[in-house]
N, C-alpha and C. Protein backbone atom coordinates (compact mmCIF):
# COMPACT_ATOMS: atom_id res chain seq x y z
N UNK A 1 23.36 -20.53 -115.73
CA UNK A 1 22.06 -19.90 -115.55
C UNK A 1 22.16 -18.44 -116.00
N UNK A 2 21.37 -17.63 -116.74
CA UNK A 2 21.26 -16.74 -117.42
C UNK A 2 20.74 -15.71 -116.15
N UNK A 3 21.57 -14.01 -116.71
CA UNK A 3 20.76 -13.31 -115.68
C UNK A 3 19.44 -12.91 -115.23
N UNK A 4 18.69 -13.44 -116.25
CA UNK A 4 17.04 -12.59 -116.00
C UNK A 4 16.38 -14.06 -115.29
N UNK A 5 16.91 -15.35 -115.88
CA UNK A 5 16.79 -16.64 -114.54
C UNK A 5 16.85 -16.24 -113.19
N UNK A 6 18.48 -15.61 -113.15
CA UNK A 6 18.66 -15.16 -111.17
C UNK A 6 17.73 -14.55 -110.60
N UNK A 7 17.62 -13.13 -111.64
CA UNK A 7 16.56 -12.18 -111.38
C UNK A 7 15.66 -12.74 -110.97
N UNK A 8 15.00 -13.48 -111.77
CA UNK A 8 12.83 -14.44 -112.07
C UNK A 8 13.58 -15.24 -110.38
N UNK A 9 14.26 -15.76 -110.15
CA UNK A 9 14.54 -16.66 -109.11
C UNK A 9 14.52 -15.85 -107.78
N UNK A 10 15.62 -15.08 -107.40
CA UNK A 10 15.25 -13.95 -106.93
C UNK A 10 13.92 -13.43 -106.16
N UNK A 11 13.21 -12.60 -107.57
CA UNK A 11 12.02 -11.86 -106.78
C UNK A 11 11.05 -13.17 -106.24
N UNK A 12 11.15 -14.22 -107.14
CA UNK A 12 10.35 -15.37 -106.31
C UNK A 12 10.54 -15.35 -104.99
N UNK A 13 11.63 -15.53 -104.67
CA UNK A 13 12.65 -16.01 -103.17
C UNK A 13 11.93 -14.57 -102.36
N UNK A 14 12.13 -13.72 -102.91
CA UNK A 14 11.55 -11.87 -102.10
C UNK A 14 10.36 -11.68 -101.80
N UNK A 15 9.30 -12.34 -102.65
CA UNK A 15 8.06 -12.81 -102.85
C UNK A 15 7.32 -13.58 -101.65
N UNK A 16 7.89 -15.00 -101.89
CA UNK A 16 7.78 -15.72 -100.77
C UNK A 16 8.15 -15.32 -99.15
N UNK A 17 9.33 -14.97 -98.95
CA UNK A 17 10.07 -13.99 -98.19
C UNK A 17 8.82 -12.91 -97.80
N UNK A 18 8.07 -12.31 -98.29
CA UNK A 18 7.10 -10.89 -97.76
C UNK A 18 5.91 -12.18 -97.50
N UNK A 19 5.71 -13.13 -97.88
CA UNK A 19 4.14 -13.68 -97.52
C UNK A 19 4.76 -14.48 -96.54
N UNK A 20 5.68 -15.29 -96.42
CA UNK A 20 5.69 -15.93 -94.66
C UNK A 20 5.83 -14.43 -93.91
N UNK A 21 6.16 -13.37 -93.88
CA UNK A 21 6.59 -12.35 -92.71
C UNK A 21 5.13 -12.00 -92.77
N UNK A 22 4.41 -11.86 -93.75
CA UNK A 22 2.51 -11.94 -93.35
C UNK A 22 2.30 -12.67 -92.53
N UNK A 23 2.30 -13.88 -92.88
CA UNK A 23 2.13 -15.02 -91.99
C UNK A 23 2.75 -14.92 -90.72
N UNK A 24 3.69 -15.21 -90.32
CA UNK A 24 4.03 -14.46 -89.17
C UNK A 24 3.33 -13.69 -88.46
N UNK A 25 2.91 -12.43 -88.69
CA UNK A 25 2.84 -11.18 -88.46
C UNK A 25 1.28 -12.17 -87.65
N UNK A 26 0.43 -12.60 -88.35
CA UNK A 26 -1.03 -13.03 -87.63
C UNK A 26 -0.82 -13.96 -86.81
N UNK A 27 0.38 -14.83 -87.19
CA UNK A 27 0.61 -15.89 -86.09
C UNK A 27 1.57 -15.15 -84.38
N UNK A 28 2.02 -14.63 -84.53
CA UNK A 28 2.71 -13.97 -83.69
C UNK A 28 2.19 -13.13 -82.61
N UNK A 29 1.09 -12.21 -83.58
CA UNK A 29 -0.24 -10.88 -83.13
C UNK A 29 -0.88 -12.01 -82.65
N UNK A 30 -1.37 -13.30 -83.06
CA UNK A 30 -2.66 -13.92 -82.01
C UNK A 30 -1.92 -14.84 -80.96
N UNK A 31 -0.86 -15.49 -81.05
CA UNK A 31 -0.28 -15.65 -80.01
C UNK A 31 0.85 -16.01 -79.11
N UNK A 32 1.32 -14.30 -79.35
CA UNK A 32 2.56 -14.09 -79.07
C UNK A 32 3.81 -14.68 -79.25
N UNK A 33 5.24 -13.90 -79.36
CA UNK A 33 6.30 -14.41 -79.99
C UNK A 33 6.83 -15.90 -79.45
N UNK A 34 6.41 -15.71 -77.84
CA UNK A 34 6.91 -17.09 -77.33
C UNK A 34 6.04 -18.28 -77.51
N UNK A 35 5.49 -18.02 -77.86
CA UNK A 35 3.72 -19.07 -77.99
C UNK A 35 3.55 -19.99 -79.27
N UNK A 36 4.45 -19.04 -80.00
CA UNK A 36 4.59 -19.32 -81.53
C UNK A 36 5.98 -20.05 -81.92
N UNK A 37 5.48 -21.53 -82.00
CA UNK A 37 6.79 -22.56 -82.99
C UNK A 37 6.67 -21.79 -84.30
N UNK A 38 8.27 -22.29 -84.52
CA UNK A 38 8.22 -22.15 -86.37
C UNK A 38 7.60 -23.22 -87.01
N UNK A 39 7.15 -24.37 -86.44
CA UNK A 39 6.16 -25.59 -86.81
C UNK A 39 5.33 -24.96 -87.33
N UNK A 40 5.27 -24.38 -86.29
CA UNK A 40 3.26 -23.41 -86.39
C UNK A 40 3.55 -22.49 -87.92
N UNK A 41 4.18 -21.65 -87.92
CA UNK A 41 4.26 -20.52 -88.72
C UNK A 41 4.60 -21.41 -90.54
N UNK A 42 5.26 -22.04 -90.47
CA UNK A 42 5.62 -23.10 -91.68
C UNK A 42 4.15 -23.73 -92.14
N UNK A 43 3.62 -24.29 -90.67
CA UNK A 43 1.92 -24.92 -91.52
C UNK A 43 1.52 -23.78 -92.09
N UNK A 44 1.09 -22.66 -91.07
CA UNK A 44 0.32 -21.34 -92.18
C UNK A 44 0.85 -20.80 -93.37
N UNK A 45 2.45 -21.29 -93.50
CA UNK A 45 2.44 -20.99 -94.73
C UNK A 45 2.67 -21.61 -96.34
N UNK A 46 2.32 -23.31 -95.54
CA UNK A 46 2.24 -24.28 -96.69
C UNK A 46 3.55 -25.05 -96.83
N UNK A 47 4.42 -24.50 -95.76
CA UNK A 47 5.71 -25.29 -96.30
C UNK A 47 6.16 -26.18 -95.01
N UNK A 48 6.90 -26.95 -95.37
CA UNK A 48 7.52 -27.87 -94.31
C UNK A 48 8.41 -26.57 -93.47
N UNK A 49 9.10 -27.48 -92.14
CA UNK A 49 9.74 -26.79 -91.24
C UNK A 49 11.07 -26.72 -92.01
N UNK A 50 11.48 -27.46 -92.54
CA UNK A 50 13.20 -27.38 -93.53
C UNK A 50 12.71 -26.42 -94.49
N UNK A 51 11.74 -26.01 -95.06
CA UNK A 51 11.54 -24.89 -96.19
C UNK A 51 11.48 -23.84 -95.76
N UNK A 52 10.57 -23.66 -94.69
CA UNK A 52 10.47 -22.33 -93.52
C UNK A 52 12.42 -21.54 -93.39
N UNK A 53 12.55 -22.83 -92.90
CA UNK A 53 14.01 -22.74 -92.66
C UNK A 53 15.36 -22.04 -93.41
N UNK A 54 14.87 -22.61 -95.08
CA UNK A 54 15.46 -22.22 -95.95
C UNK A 54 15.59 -20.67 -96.39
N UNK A 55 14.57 -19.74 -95.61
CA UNK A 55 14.33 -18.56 -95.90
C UNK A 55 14.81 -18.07 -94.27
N UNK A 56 14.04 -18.36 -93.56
CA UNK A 56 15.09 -17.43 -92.02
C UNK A 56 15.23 -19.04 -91.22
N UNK A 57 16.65 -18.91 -90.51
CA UNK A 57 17.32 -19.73 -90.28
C UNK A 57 16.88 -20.29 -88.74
N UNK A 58 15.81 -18.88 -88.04
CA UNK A 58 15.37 -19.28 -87.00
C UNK A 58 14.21 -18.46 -86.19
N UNK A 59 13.52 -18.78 -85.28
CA UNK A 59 12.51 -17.45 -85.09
C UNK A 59 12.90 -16.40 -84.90
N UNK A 60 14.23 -16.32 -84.66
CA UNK A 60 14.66 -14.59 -84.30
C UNK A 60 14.92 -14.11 -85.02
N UNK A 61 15.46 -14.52 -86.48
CA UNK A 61 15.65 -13.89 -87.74
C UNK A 61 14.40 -13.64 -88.25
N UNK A 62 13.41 -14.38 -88.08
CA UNK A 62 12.33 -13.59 -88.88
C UNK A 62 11.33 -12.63 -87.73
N UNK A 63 11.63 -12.49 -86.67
CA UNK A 63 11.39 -11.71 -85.96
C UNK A 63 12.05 -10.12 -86.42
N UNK A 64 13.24 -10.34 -85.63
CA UNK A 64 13.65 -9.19 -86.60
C UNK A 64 13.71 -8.54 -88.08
N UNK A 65 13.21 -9.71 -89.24
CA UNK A 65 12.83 -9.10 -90.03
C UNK A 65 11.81 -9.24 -90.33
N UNK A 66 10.15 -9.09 -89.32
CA UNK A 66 9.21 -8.25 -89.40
C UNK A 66 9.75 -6.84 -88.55
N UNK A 67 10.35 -7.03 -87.39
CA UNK A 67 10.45 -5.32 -87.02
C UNK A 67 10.94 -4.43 -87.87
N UNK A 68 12.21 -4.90 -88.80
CA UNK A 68 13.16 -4.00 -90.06
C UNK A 68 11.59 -3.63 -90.59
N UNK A 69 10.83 -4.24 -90.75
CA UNK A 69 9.81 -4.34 -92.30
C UNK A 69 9.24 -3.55 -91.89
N UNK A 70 8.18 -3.17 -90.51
CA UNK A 70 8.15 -2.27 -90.26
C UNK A 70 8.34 -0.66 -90.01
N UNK A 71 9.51 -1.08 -89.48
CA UNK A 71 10.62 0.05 -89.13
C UNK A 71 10.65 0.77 -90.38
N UNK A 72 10.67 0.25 -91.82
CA UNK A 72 10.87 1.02 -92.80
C UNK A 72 9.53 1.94 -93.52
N UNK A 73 8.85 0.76 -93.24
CA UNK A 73 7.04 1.58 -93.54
C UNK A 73 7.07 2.57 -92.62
N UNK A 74 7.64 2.74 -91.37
CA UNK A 74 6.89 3.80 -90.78
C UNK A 74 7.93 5.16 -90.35
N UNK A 75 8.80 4.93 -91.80
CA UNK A 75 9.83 6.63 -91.94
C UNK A 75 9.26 7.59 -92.38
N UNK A 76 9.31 8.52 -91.84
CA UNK A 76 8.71 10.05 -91.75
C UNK A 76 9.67 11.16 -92.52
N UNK A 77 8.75 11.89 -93.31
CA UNK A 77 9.77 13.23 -93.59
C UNK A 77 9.74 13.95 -92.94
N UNK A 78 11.10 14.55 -92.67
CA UNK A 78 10.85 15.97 -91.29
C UNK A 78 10.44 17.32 -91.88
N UNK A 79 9.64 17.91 -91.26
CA UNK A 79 9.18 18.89 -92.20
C UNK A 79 9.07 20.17 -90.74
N UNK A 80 9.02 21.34 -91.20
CA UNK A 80 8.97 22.48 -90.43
C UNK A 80 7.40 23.25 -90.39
N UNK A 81 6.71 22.53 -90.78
CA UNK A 81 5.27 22.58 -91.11
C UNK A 81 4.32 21.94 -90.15
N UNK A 82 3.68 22.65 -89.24
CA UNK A 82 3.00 21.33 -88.06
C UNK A 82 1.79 20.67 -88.80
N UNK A 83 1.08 21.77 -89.77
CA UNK A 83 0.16 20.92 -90.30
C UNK A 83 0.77 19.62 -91.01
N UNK A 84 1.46 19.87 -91.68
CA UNK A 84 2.21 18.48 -92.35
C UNK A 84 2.42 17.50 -91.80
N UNK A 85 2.87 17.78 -90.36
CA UNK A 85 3.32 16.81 -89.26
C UNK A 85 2.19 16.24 -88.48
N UNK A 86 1.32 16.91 -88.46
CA UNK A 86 0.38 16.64 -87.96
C UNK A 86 -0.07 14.96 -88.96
N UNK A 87 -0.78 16.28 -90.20
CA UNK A 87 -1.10 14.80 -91.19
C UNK A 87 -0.30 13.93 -91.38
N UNK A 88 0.99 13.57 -91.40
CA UNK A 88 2.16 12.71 -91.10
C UNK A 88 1.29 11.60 -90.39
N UNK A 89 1.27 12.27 -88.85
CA UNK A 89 0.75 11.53 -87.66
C UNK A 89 -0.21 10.94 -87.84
N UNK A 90 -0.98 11.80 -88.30
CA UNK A 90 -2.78 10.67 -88.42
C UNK A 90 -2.82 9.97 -89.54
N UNK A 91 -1.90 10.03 -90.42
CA UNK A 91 -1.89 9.36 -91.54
C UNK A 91 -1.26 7.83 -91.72
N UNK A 92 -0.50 8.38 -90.39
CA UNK A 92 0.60 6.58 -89.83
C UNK A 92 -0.66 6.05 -88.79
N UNK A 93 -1.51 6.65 -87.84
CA UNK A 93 -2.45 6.21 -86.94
C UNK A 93 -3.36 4.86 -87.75
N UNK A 94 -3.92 5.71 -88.89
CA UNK A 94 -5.02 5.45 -89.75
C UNK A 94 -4.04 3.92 -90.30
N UNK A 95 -2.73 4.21 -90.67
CA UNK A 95 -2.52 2.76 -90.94
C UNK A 95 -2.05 1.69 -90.20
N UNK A 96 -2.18 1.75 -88.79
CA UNK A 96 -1.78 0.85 -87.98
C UNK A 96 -3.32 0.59 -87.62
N UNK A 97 -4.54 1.64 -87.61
CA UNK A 97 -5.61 0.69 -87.66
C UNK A 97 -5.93 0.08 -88.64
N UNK A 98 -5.59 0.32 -89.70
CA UNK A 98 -5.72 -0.76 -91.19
C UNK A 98 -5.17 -1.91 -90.85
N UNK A 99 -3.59 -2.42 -90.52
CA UNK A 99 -3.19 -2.94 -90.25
C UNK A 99 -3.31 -3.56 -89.13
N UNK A 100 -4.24 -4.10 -88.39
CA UNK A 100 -4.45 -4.19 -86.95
C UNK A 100 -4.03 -5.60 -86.82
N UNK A 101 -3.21 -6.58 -87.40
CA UNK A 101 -2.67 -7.39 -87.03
C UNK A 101 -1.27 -7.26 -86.84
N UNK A 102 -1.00 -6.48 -87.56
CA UNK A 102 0.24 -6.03 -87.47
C UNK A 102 0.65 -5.17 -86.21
N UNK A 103 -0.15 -4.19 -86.12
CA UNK A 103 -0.42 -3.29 -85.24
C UNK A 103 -0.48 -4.12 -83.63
N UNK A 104 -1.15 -5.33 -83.71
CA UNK A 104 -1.52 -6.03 -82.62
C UNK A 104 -0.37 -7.11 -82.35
N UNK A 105 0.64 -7.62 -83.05
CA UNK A 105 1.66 -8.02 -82.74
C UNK A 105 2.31 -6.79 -82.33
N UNK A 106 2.63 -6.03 -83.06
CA UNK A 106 3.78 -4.75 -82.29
C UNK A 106 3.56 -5.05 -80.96
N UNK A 107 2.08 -4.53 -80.73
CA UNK A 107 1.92 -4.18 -78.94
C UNK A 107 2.42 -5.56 -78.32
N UNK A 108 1.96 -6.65 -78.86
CA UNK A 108 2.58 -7.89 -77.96
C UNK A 108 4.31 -7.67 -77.58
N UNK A 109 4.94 -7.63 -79.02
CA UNK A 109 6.08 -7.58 -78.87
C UNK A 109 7.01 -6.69 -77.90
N UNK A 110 6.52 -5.17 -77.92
CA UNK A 110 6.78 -4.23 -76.83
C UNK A 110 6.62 -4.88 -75.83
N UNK A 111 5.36 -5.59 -75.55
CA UNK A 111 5.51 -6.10 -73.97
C UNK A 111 6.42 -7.24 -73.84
N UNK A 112 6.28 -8.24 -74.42
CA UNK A 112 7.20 -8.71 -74.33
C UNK A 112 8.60 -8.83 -74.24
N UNK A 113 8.90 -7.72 -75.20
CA UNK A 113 10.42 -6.86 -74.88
C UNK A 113 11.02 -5.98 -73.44
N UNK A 114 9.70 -6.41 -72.78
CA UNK A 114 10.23 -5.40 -71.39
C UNK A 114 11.29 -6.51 -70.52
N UNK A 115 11.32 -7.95 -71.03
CA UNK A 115 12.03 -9.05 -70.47
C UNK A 115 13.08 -8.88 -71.09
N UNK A 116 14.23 -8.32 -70.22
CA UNK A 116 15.57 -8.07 -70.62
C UNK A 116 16.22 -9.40 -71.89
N UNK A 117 15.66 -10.59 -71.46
CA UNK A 117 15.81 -11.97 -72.08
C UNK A 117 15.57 -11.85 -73.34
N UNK A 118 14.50 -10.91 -73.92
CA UNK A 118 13.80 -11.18 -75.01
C UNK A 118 14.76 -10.77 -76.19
N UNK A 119 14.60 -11.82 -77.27
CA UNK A 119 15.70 -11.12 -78.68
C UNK A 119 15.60 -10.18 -78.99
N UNK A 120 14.24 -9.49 -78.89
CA UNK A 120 14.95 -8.38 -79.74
C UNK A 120 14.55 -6.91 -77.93
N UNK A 121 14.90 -7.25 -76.70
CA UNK A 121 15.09 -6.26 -76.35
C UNK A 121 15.56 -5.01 -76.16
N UNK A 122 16.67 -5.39 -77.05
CA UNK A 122 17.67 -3.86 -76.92
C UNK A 122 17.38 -3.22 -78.09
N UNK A 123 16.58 -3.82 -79.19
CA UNK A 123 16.21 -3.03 -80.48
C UNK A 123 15.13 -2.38 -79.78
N UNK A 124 14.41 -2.96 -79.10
CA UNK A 124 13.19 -1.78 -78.33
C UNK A 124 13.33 -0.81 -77.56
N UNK A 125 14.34 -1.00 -77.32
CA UNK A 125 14.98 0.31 -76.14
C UNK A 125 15.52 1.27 -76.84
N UNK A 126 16.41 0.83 -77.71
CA UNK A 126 17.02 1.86 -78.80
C UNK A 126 15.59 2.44 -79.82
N UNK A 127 15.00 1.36 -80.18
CA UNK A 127 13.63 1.93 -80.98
C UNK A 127 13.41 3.51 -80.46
N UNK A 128 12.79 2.94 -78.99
CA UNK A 128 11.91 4.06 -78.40
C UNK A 128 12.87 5.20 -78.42
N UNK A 129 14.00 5.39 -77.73
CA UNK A 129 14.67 6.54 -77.98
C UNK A 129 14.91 6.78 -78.94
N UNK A 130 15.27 6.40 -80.38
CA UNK A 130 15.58 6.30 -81.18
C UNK A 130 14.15 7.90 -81.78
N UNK A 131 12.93 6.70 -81.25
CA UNK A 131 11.45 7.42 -82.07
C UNK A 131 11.49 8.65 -81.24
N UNK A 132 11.75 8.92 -79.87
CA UNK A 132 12.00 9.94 -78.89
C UNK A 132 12.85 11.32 -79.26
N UNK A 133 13.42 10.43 -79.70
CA UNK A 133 14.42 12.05 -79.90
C UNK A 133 14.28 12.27 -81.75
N UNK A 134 13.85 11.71 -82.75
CA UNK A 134 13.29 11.98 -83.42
C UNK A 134 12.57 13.07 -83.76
N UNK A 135 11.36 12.60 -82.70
CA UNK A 135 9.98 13.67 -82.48
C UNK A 135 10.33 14.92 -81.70
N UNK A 136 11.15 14.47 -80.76
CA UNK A 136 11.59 16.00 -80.14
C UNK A 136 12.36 16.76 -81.02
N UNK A 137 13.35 16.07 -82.45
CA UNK A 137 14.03 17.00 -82.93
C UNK A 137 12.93 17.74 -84.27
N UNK A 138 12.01 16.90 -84.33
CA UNK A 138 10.87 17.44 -85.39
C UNK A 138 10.23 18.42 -84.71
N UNK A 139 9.46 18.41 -83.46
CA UNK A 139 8.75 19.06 -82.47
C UNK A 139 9.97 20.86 -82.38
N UNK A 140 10.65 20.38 -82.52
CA UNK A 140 11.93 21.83 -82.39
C UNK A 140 12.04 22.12 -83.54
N UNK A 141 11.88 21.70 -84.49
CA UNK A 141 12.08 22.34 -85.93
C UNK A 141 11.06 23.16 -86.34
N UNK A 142 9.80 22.65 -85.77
CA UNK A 142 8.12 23.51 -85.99
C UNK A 142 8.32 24.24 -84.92
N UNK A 143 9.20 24.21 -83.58
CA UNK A 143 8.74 25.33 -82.69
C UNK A 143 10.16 26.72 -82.85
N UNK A 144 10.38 26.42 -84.36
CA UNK A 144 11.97 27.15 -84.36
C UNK A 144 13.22 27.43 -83.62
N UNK A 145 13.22 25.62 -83.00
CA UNK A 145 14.42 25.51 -82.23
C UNK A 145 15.16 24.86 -83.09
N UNK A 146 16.36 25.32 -82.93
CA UNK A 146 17.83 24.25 -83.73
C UNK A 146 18.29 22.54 -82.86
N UNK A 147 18.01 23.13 -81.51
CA UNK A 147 18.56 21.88 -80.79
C UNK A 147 17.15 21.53 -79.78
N UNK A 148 16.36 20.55 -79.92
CA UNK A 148 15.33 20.20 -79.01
C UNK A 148 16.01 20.88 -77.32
N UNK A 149 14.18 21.47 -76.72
CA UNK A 149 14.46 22.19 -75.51
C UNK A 149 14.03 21.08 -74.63
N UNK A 150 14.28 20.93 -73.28
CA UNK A 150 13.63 19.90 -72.38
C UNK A 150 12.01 19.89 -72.56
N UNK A 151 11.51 21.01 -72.97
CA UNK A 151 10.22 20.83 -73.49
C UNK A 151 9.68 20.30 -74.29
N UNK A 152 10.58 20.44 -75.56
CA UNK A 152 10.44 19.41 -76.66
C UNK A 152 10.38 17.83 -76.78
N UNK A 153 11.36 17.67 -75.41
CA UNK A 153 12.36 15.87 -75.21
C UNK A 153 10.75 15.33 -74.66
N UNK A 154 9.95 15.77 -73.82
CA UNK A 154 9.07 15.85 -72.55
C UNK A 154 7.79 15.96 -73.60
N UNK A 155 7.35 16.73 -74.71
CA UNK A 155 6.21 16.27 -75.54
C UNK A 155 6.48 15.57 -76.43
N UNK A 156 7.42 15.16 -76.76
CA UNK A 156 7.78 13.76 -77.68
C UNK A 156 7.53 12.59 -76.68
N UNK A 157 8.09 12.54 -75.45
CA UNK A 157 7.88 11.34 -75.01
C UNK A 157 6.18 11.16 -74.31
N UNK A 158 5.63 11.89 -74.17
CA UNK A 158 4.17 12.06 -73.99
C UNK A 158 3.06 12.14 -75.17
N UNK A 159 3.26 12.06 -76.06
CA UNK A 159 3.47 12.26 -77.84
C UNK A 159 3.13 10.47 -77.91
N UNK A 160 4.84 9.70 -77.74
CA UNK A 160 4.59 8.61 -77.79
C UNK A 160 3.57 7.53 -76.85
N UNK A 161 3.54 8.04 -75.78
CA UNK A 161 3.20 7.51 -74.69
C UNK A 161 1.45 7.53 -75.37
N UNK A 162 1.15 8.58 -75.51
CA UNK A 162 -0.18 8.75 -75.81
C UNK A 162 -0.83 7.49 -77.22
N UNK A 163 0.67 8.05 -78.23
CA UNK A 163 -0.12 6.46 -78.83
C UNK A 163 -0.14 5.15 -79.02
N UNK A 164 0.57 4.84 -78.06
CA UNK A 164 0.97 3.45 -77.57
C UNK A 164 -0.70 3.21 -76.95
N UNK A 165 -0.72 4.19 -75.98
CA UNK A 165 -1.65 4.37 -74.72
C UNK A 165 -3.19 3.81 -75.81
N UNK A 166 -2.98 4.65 -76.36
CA UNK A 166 -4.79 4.73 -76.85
C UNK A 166 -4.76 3.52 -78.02
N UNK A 167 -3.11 3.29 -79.05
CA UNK A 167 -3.57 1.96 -79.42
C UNK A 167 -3.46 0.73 -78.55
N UNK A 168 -3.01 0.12 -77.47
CA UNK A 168 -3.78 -0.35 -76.92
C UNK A 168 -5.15 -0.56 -76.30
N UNK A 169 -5.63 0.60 -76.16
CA UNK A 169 -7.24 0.49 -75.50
C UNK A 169 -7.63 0.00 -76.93
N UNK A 170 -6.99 0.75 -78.11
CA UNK A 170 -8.44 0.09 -78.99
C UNK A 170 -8.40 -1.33 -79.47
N UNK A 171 -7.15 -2.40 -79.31
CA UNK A 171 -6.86 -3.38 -79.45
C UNK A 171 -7.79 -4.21 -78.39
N UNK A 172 -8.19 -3.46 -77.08
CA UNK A 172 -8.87 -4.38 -76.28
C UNK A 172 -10.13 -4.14 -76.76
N UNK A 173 -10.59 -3.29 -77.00
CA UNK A 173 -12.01 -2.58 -77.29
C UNK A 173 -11.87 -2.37 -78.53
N UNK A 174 -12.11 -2.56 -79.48
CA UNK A 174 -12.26 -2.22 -81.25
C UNK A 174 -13.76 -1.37 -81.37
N UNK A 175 -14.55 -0.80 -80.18
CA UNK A 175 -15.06 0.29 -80.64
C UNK A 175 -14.60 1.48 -79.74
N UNK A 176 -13.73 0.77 -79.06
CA UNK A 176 -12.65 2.40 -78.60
C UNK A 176 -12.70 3.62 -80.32
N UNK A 177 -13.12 4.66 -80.30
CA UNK A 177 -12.86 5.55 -80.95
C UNK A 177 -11.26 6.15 -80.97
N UNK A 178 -10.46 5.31 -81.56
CA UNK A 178 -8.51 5.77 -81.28
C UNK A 178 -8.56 7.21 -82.00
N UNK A 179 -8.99 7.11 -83.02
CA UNK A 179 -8.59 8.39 -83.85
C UNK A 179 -9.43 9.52 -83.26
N UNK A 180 -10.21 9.65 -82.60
CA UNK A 180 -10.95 10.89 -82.03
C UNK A 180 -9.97 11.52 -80.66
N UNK A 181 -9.89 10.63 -79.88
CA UNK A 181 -8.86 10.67 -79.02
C UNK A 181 -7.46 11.48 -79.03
N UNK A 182 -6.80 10.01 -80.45
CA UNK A 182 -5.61 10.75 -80.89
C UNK A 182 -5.50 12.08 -81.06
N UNK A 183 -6.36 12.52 -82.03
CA UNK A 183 -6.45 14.17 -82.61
C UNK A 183 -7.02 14.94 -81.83
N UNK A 184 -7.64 14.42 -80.73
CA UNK A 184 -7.54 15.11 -79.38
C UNK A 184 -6.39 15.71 -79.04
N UNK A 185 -5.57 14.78 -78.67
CA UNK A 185 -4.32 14.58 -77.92
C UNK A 185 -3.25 15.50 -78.49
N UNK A 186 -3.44 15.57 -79.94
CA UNK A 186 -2.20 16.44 -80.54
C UNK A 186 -3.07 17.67 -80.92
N UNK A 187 -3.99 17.85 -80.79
CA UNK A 187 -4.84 19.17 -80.69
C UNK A 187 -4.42 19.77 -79.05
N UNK A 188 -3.88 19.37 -78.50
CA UNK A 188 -4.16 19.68 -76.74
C UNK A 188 -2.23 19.86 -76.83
N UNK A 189 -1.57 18.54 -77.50
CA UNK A 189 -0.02 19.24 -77.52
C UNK A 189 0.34 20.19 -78.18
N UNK A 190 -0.30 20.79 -79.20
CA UNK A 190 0.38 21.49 -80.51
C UNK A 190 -0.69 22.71 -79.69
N UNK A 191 -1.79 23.10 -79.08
CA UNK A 191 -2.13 24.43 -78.97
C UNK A 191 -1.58 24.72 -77.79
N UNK A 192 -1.41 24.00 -76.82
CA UNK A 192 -1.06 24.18 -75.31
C UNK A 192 0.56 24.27 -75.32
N UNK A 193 1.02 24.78 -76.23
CA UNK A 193 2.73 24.73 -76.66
C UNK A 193 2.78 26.26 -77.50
N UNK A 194 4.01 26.28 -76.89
CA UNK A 194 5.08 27.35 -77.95
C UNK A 194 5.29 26.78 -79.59
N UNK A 195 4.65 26.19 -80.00
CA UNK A 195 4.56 25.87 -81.86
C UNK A 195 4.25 27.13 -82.30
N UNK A 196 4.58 27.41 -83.36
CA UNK A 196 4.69 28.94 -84.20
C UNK A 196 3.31 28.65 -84.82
């Protein structure tokens, strides 16, 4: 088999690979990770359960690789600029309401991850700190600290809290106003703070 064959074979396989983790992503968001056979997820995506198969070996592999898939869409540049950071922020908001299936599995999955049992619990625990001390070390870079202050650790995690908080309400309510709120919220952290 010739190399531009592997290649053409390949992005097919990568191809297919991104449209079941679509699929997924709506089957999962409407009802939930435990709720959801790979039976189920294989019909939505046209293939038998041995073809499903042939691409992730089981629901937890393609679980975890919708969170990776995620995880990578939503890397940030650190910048010393709050306006920047700011637009950063509302600019990731704006696409998790675009995305609101996606967006609406996450929230399932968080909850569901609070069950020590769940596969991917310890990636959620590490997540959150992970996103925690992140924001506190960004939050210290705009407030011209070198090493995040307990003040910093304390509006990062209130930071997050807030948009967990408000994308859920708008997942129950879809005329919840999230983004008025949000830019509330970081209008009220960023002036009510030592930010330069």
């Amino acid at each position: 088999m010739t190399d531009s064959k592997l290649r053409g074979q390949y992005a097919k396989g990568e191809a297919r690979r991104e449209e079941i983790l679509d699929r997924a992503v709506e089957a999962f968001g409407k009802f939930g990770y435990h709720a959801t056979s790979m039976r189920e997820i294989a019909k939505v995506c046209g293939l038998s359960q041995a073809g499903l198969l042939h691409y992730y070996p089981n629901k937890e592999a393609l679980l975890l690789a919708l969170v990776d898939r995620r995880e990578q869409n939503q890397a940030h540049e650190i910048t010393k600029d709050i306006a920047l950071w700011v637009d950063g922020i509302l600019k990731q908001e704006a696409a998790n309401e675009k995305e609101k299936a996606l967006t609406q599995l996450w929230a399932n999955l968080v909850g569901e991850a609070t069950d020590p049992a769940f596969p991917a619990h310890s990636y959620f625990v590490k997540r959150y700190s992970r996103t925690r001390k992140d924001m506190a070390q960004q939050i210290a870079g705009i407030s011209g600290h070198q090493q995040p202050t307990e003040e910093d650790q304390v509006k990062a995690a209130i930071l997050v809290a807030l948009w967990d908080g408000l994308q859920t309400q708008w997942l129950l309510d879809p005329k919840f106003d999230m983004k008025r709120y949000f830019e509330y919220g970081l209008t009220m952290l960023t002036r009510y703070s030592q930010f330069k």
